[in-house]
C-alpha atoms as a PDB file:
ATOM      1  CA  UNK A   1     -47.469 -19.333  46.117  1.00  0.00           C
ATOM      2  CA  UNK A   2     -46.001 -20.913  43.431  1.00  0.00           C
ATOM      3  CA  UNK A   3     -44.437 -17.567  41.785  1.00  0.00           C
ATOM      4  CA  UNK A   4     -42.827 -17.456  45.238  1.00  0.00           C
ATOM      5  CA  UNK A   5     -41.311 -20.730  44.822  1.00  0.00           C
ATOM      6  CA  UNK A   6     -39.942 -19.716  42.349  1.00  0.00           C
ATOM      7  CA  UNK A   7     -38.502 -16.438  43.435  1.00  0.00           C
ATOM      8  CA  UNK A   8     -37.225 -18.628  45.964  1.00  0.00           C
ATOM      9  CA  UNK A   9     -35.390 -20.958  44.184  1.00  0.00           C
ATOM     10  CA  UNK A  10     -33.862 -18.222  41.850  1.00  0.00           C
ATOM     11  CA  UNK A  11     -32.413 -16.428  44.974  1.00  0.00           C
ATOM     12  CA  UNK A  12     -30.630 -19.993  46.246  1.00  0.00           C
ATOM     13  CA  UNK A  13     -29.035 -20.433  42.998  1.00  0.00           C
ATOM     14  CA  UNK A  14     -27.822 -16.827  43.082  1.00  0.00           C
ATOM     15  CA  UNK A  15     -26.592 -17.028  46.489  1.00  0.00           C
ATOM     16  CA  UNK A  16     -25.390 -20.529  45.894  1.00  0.00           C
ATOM     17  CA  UNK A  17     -23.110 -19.615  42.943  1.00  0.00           C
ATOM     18  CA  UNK A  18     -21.983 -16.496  45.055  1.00  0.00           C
ATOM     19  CA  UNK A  19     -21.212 -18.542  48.167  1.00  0.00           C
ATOM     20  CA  UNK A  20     -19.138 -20.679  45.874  1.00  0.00           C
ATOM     21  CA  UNK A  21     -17.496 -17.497  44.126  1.00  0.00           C
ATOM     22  CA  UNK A  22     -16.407 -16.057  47.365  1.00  0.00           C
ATOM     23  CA  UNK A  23     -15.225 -19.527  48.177  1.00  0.00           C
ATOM     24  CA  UNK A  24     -12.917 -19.824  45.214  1.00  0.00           C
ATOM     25  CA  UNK A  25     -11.673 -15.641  45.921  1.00  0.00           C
ATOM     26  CA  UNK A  26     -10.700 -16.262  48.971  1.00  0.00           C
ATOM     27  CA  UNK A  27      -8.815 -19.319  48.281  1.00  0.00           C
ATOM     28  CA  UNK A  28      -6.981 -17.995  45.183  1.00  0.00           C
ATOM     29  CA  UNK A  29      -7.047 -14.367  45.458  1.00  0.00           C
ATOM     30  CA  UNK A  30      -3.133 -14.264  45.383  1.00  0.00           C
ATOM     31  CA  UNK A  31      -3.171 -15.720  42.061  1.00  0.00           C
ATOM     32  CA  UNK A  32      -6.505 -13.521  40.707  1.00  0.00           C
ATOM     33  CA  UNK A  33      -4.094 -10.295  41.427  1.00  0.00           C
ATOM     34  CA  UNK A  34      -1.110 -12.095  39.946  1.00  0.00           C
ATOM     35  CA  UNK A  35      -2.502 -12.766  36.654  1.00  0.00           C
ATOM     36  CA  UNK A  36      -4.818  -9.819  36.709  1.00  0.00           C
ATOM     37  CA  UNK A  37      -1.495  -7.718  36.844  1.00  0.00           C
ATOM     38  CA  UNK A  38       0.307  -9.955  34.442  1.00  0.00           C
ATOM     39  CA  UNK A  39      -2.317  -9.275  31.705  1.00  0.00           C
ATOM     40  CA  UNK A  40      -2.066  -5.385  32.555  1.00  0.00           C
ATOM     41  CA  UNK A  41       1.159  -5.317  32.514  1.00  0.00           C
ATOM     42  CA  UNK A  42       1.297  -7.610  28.810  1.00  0.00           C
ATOM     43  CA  UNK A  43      -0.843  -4.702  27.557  1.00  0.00           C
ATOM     44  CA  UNK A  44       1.225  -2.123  29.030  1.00  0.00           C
ATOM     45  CA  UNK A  45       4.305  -3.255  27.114  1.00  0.00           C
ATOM     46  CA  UNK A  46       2.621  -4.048  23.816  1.00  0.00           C
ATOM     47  CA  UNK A  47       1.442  -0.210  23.870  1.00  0.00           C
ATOM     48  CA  UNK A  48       4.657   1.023  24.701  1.00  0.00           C
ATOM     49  CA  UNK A  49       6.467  -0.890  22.181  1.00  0.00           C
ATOM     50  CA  UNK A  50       3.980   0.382  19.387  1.00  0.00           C
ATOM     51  CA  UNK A  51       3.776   3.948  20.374  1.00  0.00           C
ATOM     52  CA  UNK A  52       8.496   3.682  20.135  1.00  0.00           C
ATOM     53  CA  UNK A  53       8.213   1.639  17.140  1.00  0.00           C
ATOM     54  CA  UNK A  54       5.533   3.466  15.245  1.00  0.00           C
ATOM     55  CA  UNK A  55       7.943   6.815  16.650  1.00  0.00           C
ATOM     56  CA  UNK A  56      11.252   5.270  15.134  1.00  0.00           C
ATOM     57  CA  UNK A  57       9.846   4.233  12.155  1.00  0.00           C
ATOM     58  CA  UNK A  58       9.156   8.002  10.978  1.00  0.00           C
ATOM     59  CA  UNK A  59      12.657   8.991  12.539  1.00  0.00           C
ATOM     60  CA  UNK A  60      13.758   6.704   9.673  1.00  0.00           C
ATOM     61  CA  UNK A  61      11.147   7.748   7.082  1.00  0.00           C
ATOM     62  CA  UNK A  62      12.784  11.316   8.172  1.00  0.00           C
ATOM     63  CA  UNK A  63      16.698  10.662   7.532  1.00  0.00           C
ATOM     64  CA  UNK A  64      15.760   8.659   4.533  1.00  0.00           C
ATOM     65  CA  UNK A  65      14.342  11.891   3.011  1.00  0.00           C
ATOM     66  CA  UNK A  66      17.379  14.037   4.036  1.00  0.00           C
ATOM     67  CA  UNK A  67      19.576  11.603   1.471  1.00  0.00           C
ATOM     68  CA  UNK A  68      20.287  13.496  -1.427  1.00  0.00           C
ATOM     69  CA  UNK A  69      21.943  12.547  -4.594  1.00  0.00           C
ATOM     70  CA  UNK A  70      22.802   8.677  -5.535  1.00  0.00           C
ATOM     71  CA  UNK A  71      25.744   8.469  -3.450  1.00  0.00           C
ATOM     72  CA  UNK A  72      23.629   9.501  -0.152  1.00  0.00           C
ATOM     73  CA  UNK A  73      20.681   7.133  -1.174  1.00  0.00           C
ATOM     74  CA  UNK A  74      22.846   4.056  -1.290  1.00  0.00           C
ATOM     75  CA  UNK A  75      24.172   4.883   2.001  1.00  0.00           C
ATOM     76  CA  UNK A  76      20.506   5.646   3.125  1.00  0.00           C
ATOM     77  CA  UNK A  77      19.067   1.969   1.629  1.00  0.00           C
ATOM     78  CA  UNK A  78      22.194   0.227   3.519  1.00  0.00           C
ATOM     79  CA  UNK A  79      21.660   1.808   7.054  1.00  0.00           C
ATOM     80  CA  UNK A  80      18.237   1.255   7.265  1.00  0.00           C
ATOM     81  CA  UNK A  81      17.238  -1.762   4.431  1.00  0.00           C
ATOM     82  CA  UNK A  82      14.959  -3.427   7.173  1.00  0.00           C
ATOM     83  CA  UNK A  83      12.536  -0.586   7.284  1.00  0.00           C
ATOM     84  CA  UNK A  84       9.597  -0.091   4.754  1.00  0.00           C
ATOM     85  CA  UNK A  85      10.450   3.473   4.343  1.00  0.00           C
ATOM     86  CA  UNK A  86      13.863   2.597   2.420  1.00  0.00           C
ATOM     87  CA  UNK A  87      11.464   2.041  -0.588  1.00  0.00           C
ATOM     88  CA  UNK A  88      10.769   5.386  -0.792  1.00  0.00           C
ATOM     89  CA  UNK A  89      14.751   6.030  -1.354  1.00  0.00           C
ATOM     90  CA  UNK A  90      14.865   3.356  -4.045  1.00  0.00           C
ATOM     91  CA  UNK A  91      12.251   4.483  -5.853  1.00  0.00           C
ATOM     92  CA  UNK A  92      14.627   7.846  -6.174  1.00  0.00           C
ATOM     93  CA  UNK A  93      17.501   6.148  -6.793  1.00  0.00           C
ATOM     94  CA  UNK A  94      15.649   4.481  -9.535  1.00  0.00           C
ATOM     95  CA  UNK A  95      14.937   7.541 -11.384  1.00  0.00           C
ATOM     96  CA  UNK A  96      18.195   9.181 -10.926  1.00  0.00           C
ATOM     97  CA  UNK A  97      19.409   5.971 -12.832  1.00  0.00           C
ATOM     98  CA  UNK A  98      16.696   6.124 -15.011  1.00  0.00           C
ATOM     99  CA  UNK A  99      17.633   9.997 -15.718  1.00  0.00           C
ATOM    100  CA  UNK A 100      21.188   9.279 -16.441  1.00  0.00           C
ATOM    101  CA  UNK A 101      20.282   6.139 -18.561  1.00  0.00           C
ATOM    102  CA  UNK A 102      21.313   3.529 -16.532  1.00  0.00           C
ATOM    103  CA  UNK A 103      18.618   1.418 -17.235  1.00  0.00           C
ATOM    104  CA  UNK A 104      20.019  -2.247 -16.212  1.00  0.00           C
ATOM    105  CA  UNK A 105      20.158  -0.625 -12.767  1.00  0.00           C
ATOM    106  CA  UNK A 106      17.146   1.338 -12.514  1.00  0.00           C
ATOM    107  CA  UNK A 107      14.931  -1.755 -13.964  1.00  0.00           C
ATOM    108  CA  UNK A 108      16.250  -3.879 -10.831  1.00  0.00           C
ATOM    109  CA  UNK A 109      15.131  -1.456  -8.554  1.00  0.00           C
ATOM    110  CA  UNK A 110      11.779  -0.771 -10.465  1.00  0.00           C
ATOM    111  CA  UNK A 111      10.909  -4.450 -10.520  1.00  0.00           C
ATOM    112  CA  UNK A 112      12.340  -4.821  -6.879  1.00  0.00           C
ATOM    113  CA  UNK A 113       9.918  -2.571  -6.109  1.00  0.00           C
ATOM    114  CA  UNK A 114       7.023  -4.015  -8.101  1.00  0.00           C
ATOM    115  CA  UNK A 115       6.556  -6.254  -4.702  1.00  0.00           C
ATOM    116  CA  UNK A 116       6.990  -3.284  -1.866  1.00  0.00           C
ATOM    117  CA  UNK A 117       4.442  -3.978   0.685  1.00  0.00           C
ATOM    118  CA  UNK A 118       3.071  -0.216  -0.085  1.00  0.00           C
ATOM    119  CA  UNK A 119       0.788   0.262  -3.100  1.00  0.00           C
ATOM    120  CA  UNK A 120       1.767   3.397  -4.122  1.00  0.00           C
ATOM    121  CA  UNK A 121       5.735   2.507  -4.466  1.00  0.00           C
ATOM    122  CA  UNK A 122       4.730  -0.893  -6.156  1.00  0.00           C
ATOM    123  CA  UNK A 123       2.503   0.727  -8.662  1.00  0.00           C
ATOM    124  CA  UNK A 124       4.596   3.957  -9.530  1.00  0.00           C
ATOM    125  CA  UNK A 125       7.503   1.349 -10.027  1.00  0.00           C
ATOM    126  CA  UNK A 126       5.663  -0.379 -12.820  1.00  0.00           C
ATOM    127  CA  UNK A 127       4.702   3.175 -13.923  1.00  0.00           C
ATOM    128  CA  UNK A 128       8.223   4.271 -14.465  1.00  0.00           C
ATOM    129  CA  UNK A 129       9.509   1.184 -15.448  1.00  0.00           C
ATOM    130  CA  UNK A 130       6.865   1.270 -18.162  1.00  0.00           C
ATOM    131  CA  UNK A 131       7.858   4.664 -19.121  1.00  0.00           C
ATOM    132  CA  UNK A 132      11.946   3.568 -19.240  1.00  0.00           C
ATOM    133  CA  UNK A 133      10.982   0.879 -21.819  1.00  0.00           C
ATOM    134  CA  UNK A 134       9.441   3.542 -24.093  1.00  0.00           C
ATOM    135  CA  UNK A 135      13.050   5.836 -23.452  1.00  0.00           C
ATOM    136  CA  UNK A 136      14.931   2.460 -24.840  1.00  0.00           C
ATOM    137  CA  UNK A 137      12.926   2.024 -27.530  1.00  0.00           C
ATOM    138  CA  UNK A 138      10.925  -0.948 -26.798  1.00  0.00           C
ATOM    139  CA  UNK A 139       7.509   0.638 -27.504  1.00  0.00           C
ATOM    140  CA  UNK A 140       5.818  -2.296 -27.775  1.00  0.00           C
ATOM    141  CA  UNK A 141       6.978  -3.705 -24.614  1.00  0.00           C
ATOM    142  CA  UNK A 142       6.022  -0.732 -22.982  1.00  0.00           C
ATOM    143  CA  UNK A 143       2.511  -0.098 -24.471  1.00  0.00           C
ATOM    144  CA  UNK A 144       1.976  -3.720 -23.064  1.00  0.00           C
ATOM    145  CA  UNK A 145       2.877  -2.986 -19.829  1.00  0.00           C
ATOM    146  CA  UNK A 146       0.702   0.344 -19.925  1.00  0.00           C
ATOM    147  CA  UNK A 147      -2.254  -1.336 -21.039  1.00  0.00           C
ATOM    148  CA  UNK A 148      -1.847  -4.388 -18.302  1.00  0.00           C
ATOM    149  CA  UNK A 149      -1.857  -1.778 -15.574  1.00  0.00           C
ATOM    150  CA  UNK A 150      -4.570   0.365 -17.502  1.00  0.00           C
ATOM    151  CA  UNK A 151      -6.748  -2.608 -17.270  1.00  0.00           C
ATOM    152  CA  UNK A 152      -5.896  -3.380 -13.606  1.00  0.00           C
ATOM    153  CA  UNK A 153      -8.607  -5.036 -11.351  1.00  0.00           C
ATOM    154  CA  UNK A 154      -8.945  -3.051  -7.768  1.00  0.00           C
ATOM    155  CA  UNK A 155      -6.259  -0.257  -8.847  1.00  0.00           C
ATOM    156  CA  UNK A 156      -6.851   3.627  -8.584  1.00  0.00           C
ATOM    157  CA  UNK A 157      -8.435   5.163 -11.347  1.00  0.00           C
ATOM    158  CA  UNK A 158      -5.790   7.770 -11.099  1.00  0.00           C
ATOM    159  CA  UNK A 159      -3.205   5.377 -11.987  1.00  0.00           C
ATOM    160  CA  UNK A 160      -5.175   2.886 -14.244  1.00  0.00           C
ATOM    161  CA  UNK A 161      -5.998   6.859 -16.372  1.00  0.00           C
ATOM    162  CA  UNK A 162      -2.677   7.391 -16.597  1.00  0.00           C
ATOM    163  CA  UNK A 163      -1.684   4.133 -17.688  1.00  0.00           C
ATOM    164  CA  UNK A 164      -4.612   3.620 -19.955  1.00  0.00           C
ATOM    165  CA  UNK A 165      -3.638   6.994 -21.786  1.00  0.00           C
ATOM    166  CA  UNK A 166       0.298   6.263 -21.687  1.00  0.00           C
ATOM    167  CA  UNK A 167      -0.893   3.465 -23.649  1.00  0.00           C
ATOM    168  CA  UNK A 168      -3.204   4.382 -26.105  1.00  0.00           C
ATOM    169  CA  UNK A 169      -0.374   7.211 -27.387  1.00  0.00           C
ATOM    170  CA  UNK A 170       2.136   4.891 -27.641  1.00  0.00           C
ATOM    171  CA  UNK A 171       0.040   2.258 -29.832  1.00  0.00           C
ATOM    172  CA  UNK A 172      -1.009   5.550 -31.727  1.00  0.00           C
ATOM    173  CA  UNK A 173       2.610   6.068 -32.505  1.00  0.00           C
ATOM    174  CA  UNK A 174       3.245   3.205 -33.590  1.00  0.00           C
ATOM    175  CA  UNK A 175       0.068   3.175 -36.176  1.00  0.00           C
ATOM    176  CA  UNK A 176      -2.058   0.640 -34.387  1.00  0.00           C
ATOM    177  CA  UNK A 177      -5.333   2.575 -33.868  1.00  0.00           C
ATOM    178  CA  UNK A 178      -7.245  -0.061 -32.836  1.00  0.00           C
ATOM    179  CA  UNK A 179      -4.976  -1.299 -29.718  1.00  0.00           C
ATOM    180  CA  UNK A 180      -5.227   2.559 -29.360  1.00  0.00           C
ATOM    181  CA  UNK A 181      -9.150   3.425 -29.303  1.00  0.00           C
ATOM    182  CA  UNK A 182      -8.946  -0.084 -27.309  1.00  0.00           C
ATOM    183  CA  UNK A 183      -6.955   1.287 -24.299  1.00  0.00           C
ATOM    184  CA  UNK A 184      -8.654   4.664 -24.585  1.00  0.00           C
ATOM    185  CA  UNK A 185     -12.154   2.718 -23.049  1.00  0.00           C
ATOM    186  CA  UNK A 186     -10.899   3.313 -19.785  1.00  0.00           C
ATOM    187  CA  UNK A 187     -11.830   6.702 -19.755  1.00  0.00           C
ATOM    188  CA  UNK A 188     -15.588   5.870 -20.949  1.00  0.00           C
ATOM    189  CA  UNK A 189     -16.000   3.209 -18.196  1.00  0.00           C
ATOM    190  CA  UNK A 190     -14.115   5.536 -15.532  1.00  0.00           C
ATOM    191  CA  UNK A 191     -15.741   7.511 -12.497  1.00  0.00           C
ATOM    192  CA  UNK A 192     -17.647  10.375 -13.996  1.00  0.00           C
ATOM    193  CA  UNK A 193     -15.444  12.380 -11.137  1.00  0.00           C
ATOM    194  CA  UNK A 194     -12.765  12.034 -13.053  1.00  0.00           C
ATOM    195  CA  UNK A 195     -14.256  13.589 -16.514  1.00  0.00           C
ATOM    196  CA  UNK A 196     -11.807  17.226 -15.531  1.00  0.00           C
ATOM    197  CA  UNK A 197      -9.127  14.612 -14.740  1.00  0.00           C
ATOM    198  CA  UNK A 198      -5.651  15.248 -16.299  1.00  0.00           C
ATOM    199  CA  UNK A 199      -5.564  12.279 -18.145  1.00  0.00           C
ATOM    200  CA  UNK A 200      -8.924  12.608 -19.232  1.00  0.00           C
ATOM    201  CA  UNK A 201      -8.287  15.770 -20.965  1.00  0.00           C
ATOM    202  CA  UNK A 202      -5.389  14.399 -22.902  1.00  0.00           C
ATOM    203  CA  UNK A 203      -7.194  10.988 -23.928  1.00  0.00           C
ATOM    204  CA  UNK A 204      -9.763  13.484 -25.009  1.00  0.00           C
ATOM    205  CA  UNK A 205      -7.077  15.310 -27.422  1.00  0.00           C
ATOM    206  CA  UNK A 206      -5.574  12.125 -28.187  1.00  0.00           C
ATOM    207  CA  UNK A 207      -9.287  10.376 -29.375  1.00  0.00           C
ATOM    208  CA  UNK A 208      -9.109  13.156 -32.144  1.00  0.00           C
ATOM    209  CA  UNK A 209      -6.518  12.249 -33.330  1.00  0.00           C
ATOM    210  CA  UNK A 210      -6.473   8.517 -33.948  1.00  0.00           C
ATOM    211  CA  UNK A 211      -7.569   7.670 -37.140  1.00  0.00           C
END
């Protein structure tokens, strides 16, 4: 009797908050469909707008790879400066400068780019600016800068191998083994993946010959 007391009073608080349910519908239903449509309709924008801008964003990535030659890459960097894929024509401009030993300009661009939103611009930046300081003759200022990103917390071994070796021959070079064997660690704490790596080969070569 008591279990159906209970079944009883479970079913008046169901049909209670029902009652009170259809009570509120069919008061307000107007307004349910109204904001029921206004939240659809918030969603159905915010897709659209994604799906265009995600679409014009690689339009742009597209005519900013279509610039050839400084001239072209200036204009490119102008048009379309509010767009993250500019970077990617900065970064070239940056080595054509680089190439034709304009360094002043290319180190603006490579330390511009130092802060790009995308990892791999930021971090080939400091690569090649690395590699620039070496060109001007500031070896020591460049093995620095190597071994800093060599050393890097979180980076890719690809890049920390590359800058860990850049380093090491530079400090051989300029007769400071230890600083040398030093940056050559890397390879002995890296992924053993990355024993047939390119760099890996080299530091291997270079190991041999560091007194």
């Amino acid at each position: 009797m008591a279990k159906e007391n209970d079944k009883d009073s479970i079913y008046e608080v169901a049909y209670t908050d029902m009652a009170i349910f259809e009570n509120f519908f069919s008061k307000n239903w107007k307004k349910i469909f109204q904001l029921c449509g206004l939240a659809i309709l918030g969603i159905a924008i915010f897709l659209i707008a994604n799906y265009y801008n995600k679409k014009n964003d690689a339009f742009i990535a597209m005519e900013i790879s279509k610039a050839d030659g400084a001239v072209q890459l200036q204009e490119a960097i102008s048009k379309y400066g509010a767009y993250p894929a500019v970077d990617t024509a900065k970064l070239r401009l940056a080595q054509i400068y680089f190439n034709e030993k304009k360094f002043d300009e290319a180190s603006k661009i490579y330390t511009q780019l130092s802060f790009s939103k995308d990892p791999a611009i930021s971090l080939r930046a400091k690569l090649n600016q690395a590699y620039m300081m070496e060109v001007e003759g500031k070896k020591n200022d460049s093995a620095a800068k190597f071994a800093e990103i060599g050393t890097g917390i979180g980076l890719p071994e690809e890049v920390k191998l590359e800058a860990a070796y850049s380093a090491a021959r530079i400090y051989k070079e300029l007769g400071e083994g230890e600083k040398a064997r030093n940056s050559l660690e890397s390879f002995d704490n890296a992924d053993p993946m990355m024993a047939n790596n390119f760099w890996a080969k080299k530091a291997e070569r270079l190991k041999a010959l560091i007194k």
